[in-house]
N, C-alpha and C. Protein backbone atom coordinates (compact mmCIF):
# COMPACT_ATOMS: atom_id res chain seq x y z
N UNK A 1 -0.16 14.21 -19.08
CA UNK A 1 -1.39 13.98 -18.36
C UNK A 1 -1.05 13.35 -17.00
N UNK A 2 -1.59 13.56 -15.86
CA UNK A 2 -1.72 13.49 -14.64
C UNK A 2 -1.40 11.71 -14.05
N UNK A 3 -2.00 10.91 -15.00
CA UNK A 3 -2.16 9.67 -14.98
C UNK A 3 -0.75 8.90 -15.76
N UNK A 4 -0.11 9.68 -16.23
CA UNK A 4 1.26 9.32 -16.34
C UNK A 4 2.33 9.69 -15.58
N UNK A 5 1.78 10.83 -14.78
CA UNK A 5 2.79 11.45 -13.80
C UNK A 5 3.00 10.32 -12.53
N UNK A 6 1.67 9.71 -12.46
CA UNK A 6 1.68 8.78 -11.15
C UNK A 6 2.23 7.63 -11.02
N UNK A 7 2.91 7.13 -10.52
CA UNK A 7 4.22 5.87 -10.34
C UNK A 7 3.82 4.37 -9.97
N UNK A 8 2.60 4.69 -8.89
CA UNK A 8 2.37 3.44 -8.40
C UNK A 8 1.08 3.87 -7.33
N UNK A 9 0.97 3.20 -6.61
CA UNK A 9 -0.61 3.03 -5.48
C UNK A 9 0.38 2.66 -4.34
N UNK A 10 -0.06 3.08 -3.16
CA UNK A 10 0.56 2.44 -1.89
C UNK A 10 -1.21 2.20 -1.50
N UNK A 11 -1.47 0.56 -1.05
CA UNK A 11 -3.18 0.41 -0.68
C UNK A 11 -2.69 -0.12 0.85
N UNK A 12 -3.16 0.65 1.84
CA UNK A 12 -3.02 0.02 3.13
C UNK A 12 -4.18 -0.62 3.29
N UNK A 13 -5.36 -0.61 2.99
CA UNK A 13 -6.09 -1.98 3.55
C UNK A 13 -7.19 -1.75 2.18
N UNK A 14 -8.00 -2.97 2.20
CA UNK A 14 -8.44 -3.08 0.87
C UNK A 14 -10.63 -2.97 0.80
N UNK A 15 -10.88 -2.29 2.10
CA UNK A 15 -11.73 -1.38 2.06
C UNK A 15 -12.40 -0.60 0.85
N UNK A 16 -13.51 -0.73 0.88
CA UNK A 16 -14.10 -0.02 -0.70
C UNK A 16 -13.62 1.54 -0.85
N UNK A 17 -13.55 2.34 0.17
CA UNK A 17 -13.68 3.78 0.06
C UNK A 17 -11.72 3.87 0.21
N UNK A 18 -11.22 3.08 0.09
CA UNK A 18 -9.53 2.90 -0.14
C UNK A 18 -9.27 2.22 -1.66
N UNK A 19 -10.37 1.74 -2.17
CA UNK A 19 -9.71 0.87 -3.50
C UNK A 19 -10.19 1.25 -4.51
N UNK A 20 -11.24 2.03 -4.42
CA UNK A 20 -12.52 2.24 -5.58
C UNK A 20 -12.19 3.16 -6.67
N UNK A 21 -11.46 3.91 -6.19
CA UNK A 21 -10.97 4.74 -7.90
C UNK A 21 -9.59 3.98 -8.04
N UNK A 22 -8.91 2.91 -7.50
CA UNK A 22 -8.09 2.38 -8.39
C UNK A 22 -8.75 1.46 -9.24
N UNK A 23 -9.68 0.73 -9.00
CA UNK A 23 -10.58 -0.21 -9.37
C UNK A 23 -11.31 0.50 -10.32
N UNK A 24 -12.05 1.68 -10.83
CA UNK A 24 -12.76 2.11 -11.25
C UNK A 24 -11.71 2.75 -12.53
N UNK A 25 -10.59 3.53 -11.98
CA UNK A 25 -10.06 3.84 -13.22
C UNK A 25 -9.49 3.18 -13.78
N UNK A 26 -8.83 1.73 -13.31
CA UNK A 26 -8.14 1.16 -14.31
C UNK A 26 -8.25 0.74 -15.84
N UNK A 27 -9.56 0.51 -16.36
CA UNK A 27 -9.24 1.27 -17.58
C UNK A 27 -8.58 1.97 -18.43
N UNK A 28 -8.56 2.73 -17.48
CA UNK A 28 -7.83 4.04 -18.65
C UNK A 28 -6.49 4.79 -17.85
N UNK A 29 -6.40 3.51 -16.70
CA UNK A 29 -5.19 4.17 -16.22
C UNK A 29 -3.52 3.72 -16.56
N UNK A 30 -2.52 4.24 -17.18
CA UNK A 30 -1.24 3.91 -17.54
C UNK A 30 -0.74 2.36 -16.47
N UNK A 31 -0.05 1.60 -17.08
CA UNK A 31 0.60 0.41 -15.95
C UNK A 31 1.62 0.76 -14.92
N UNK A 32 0.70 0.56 -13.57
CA UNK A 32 1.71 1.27 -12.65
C UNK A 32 1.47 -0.28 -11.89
N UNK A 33 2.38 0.28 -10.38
CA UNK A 33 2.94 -0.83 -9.61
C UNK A 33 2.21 -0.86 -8.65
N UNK A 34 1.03 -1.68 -8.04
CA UNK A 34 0.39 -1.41 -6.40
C UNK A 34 1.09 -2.00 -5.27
N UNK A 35 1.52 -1.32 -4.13
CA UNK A 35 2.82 -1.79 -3.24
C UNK A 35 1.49 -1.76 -2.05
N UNK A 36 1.53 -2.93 -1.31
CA UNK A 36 0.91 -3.54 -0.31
C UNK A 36 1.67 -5.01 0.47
N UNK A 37 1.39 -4.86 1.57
CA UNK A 37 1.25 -6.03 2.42
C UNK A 37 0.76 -7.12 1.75
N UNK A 38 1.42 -8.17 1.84
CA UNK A 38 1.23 -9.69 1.25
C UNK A 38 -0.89 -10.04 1.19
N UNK A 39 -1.20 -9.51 3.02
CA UNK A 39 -2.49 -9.94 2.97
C UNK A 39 -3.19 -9.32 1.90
N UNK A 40 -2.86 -7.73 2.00
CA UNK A 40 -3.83 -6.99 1.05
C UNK A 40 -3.27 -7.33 -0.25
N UNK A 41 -2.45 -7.59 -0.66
CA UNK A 41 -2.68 -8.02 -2.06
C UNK A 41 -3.40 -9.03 -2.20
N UNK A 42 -3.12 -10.19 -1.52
CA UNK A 42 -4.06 -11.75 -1.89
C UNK A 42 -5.49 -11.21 -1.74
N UNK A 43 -5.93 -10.28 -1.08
CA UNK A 43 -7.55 -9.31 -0.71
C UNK A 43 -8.06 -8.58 -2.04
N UNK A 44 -6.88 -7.68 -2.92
CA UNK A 44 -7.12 -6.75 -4.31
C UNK A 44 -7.41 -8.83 -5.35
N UNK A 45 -6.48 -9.36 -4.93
CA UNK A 45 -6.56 -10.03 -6.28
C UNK A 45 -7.81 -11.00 -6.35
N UNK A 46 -8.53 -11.19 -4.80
CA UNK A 46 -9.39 -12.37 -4.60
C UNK A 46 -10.84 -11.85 -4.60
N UNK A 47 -10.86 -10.41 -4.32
CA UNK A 47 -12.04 -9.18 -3.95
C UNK A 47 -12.77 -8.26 -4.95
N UNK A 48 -11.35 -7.93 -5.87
CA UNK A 48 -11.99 -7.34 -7.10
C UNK A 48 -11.41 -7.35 -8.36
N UNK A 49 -10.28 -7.87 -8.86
CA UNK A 49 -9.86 -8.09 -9.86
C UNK A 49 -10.03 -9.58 -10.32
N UNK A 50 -10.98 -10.47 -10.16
CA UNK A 50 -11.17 -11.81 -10.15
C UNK A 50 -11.90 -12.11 -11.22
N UNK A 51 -12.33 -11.45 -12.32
CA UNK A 51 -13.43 -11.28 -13.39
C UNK A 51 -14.66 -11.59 -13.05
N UNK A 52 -14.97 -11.43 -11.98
CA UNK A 52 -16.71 -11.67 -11.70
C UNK A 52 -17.20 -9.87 -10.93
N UNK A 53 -16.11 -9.54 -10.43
CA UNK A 53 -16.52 -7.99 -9.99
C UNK A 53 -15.86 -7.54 -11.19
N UNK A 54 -14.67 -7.09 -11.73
CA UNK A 54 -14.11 -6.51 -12.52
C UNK A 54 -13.14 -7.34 -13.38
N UNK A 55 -12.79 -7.26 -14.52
CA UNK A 55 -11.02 -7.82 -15.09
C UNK A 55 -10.28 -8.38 -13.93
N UNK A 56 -9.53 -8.61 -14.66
CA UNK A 56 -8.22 -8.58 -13.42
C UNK A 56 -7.20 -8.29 -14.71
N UNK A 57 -6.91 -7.07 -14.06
CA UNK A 57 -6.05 -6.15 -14.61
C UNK A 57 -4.40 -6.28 -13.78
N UNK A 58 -4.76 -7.58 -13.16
CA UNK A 58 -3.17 -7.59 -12.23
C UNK A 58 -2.34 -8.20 -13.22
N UNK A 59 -1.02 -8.80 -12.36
CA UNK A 59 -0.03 -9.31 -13.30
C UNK A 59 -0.39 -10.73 -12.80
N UNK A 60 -1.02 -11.38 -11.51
CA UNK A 60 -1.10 -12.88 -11.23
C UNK A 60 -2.84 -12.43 -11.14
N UNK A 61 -2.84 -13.86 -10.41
CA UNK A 61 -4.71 -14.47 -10.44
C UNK A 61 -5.30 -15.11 -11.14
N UNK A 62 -6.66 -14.95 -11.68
CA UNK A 62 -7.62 -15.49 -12.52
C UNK A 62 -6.95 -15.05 -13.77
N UNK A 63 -6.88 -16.14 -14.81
CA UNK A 63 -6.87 -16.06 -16.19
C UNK A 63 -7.63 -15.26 -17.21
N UNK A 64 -7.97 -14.64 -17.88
CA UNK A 64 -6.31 -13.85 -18.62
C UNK A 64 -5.64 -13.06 -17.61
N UNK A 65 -4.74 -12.67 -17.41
CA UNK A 65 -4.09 -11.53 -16.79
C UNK A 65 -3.97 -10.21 -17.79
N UNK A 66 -4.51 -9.05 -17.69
CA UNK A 66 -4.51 -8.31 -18.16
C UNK A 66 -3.01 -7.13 -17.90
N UNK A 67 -2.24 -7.34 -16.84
CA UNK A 67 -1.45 -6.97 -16.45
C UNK A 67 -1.15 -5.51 -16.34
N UNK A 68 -1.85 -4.73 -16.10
CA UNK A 68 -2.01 -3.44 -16.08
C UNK A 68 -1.43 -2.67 -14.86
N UNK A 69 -1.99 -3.45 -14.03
CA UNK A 69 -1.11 -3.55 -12.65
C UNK A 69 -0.38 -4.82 -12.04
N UNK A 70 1.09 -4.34 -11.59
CA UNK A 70 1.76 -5.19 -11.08
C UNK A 70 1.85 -5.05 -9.64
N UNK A 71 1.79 -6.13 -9.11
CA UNK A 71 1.51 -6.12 -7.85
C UNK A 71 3.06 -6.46 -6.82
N UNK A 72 3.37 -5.63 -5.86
CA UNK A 72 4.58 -5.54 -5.55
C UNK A 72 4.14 -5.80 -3.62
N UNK A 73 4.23 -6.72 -3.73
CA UNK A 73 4.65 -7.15 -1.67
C UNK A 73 5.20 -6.76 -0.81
N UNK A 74 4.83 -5.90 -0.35
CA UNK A 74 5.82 -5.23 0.78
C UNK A 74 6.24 -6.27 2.42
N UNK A 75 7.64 -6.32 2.80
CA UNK A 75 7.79 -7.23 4.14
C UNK A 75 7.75 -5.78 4.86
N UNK A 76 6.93 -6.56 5.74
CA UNK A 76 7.07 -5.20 7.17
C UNK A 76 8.43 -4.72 7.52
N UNK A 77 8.36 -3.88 7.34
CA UNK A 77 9.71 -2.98 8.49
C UNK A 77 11.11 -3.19 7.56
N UNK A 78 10.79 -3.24 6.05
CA UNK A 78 11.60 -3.49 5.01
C UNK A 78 11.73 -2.41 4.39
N UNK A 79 12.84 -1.41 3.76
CA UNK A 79 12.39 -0.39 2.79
C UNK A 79 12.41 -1.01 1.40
N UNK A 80 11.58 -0.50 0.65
CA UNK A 80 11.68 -1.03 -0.64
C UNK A 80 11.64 0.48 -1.37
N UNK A 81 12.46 0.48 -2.57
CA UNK A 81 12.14 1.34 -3.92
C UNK A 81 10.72 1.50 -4.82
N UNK A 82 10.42 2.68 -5.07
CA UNK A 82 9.38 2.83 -5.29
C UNK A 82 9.83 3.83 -6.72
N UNK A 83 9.23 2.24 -7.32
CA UNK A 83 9.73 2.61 -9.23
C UNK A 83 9.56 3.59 -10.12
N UNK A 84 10.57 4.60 -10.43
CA UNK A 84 10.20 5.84 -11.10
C UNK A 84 10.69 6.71 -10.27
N UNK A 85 10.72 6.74 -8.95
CA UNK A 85 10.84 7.89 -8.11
C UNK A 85 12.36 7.39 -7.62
N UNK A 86 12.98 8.58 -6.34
CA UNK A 86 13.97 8.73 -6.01
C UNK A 86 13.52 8.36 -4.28
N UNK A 87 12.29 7.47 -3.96
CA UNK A 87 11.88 7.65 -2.78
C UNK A 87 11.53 5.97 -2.34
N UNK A 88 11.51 5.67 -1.02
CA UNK A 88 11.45 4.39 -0.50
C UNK A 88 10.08 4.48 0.04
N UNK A 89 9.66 3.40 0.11
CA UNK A 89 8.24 3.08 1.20
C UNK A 89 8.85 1.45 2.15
N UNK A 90 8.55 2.46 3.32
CA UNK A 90 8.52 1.09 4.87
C UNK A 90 6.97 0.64 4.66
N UNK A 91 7.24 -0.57 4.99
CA UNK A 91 5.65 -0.75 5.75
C UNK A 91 5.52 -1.06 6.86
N UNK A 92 4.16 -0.75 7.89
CA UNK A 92 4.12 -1.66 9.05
C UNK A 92 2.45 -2.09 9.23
N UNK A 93 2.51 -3.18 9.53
CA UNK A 93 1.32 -3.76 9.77
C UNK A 93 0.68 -2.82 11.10
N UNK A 94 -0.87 -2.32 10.65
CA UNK A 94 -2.08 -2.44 11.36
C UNK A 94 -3.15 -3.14 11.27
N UNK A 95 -4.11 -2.98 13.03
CA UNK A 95 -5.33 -3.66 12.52
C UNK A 95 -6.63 -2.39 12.06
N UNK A 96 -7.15 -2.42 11.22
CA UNK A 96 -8.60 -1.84 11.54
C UNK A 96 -10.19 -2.92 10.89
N UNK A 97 -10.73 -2.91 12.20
CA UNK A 97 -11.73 -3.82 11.63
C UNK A 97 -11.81 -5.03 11.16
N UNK A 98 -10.95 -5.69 11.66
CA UNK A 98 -11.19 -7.33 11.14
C UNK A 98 -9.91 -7.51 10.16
N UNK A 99 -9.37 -6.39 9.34
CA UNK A 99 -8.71 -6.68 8.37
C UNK A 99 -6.88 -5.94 9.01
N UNK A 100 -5.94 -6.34 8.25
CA UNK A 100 -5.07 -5.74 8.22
C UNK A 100 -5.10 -4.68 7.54
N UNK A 101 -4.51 -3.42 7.96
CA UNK A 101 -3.74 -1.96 7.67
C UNK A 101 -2.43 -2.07 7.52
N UNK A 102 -2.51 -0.60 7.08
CA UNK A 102 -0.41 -0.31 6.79
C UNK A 102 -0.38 0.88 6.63
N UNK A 103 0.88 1.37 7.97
CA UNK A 103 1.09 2.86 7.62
C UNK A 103 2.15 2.58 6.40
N UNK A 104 2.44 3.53 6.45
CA UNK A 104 3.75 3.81 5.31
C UNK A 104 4.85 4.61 5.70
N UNK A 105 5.80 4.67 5.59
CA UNK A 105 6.75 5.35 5.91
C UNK A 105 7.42 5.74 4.40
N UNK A 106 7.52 6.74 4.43
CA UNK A 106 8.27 7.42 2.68
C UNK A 106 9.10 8.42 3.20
N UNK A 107 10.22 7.71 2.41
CA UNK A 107 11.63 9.05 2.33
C UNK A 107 12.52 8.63 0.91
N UNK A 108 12.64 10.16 1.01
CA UNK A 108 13.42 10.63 -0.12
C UNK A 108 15.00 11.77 0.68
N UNK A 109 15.93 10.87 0.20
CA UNK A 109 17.47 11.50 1.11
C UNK A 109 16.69 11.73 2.44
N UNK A 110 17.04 12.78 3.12
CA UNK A 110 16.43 13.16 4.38
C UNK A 110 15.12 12.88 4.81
N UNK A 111 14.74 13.47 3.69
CA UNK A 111 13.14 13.71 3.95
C UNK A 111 12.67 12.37 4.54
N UNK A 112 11.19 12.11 5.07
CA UNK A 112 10.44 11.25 5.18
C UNK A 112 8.66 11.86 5.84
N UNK A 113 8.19 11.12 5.68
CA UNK A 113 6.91 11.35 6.03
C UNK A 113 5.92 9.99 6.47
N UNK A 114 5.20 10.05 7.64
CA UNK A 114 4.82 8.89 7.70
C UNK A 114 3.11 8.75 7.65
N UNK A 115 2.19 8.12 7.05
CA UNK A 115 1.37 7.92 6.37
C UNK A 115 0.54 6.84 6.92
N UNK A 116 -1.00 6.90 7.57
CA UNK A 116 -1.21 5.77 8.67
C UNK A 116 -2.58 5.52 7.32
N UNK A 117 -3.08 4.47 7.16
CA UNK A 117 -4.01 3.62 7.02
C UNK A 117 -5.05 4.08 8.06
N UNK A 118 -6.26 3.54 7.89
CA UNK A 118 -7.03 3.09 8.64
C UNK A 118 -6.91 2.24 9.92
N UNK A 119 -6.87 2.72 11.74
CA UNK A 119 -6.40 1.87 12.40
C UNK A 119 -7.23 2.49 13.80
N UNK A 120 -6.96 1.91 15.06
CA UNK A 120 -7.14 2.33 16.19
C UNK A 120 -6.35 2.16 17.53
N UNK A 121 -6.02 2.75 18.59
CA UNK A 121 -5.23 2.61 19.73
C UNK A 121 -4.73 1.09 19.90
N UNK A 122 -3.30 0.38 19.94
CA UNK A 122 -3.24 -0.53 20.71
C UNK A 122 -4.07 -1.41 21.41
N UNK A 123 -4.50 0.03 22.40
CA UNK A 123 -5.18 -0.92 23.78
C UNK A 123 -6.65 -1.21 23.11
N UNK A 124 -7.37 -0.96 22.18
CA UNK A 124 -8.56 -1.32 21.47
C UNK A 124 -8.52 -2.59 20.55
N UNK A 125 -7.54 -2.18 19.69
CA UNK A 125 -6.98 -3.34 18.85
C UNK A 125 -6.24 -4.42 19.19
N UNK A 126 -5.53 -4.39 21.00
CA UNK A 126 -5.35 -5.47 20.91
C UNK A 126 -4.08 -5.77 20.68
N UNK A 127 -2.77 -4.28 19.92
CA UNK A 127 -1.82 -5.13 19.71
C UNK A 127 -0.91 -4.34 20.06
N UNK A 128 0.23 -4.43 19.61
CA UNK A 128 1.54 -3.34 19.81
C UNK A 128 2.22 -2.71 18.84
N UNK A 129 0.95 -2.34 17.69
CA UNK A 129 1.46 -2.03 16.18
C UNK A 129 2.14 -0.56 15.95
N UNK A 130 1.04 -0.01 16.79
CA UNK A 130 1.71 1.46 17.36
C UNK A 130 2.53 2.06 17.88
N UNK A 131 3.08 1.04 19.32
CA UNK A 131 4.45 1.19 19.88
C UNK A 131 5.31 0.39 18.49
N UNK A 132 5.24 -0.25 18.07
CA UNK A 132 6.35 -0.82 17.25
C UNK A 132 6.22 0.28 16.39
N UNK A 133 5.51 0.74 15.40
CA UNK A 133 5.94 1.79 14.42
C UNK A 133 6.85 3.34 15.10
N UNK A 134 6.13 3.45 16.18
CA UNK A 134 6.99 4.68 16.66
C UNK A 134 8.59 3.96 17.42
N UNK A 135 8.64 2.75 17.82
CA UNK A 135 10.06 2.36 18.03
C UNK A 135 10.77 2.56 16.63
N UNK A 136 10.34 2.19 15.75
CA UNK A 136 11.20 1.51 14.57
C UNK A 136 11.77 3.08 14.00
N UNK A 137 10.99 3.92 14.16
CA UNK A 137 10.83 5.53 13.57
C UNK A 137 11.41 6.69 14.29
N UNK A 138 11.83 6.38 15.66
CA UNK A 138 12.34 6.98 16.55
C UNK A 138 13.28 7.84 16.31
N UNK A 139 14.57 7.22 15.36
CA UNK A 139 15.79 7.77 14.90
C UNK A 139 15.36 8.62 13.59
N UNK A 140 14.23 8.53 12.95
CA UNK A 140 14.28 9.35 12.01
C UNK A 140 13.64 10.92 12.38
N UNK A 141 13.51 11.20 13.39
CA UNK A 141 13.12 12.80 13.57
C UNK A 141 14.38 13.16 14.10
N UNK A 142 14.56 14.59 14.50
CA UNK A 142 15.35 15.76 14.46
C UNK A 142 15.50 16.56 14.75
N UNK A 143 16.49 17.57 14.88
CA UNK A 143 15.85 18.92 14.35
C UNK A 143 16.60 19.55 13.38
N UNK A 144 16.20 20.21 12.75
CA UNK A 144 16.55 20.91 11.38
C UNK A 144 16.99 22.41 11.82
N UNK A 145 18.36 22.52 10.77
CA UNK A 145 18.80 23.80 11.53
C UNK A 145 18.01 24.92 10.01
């Protein structure tokens, strides 16, 4: 079944229309790993797994811990392993809306693919999240013979 095939959640910001079928299926969903930015996790564990909106189906927080999901911290501009698979996730901090974002960066050997969150231009937001992700990413394109 489909729900065992799946490894883990990458949540770049913790937005309802970004969290709501992890939140909704956990129930009945197998124990996987949610990989986020420090903020957005302290956001999943304080927002909706707190037992007044839902369980808390995490591994920390409000008492009981149901532990269904384990919650895994990503440091910016760090690769980390992504459990089960043969593939890494980068993170890098964005803003959208008041809150922090996160693209993602995923590779497997060669491969990679990069994966944006919810965000907007620099010069709107204010920061240099954009030039920094395309500095940091620079060396990983190519060309392929």
């Amino acid at each position: 079944m489909l729900k065992h095939d799946i490894k883990g959640y990458l949540i770049s910001h913790t937005h309802l229309d970004h969290v709501q079928g992890l939140v909704v299926a956990s129930p009945d969903a197998s124990n996987k790993t949610i990989y986020s930015l420090p903020s957005v996790s302290a956001e999943i564990e304080q927002n909706y797994f707190n037992w007044k909106v839902w369980p808390n189906m995490l591994n920390r927080g409000q008492q009981p811990q149901l532990k269904k999901y384990h919650m895994e911290d990503l440091k910016p501009g760090e690769a980390k392993d992504l459990a089960g698979t043969n593939m890494t996730v980068t993170a890098f901090p964005l803003n959208h809306a008041g809150s922090e974002s996160t693209a993602f960066l995923i590779e497997s050997g060669d491969d990679a693919i990069l994966c944006f969150g919810d965000t907007g231009p620099d010069e709107v937001q204010k920061t240099a999240n954009m030039q920094d992700i395309w500095k940091a990413i620079a060396d990983k394109g190519g060309s392929r013979s």
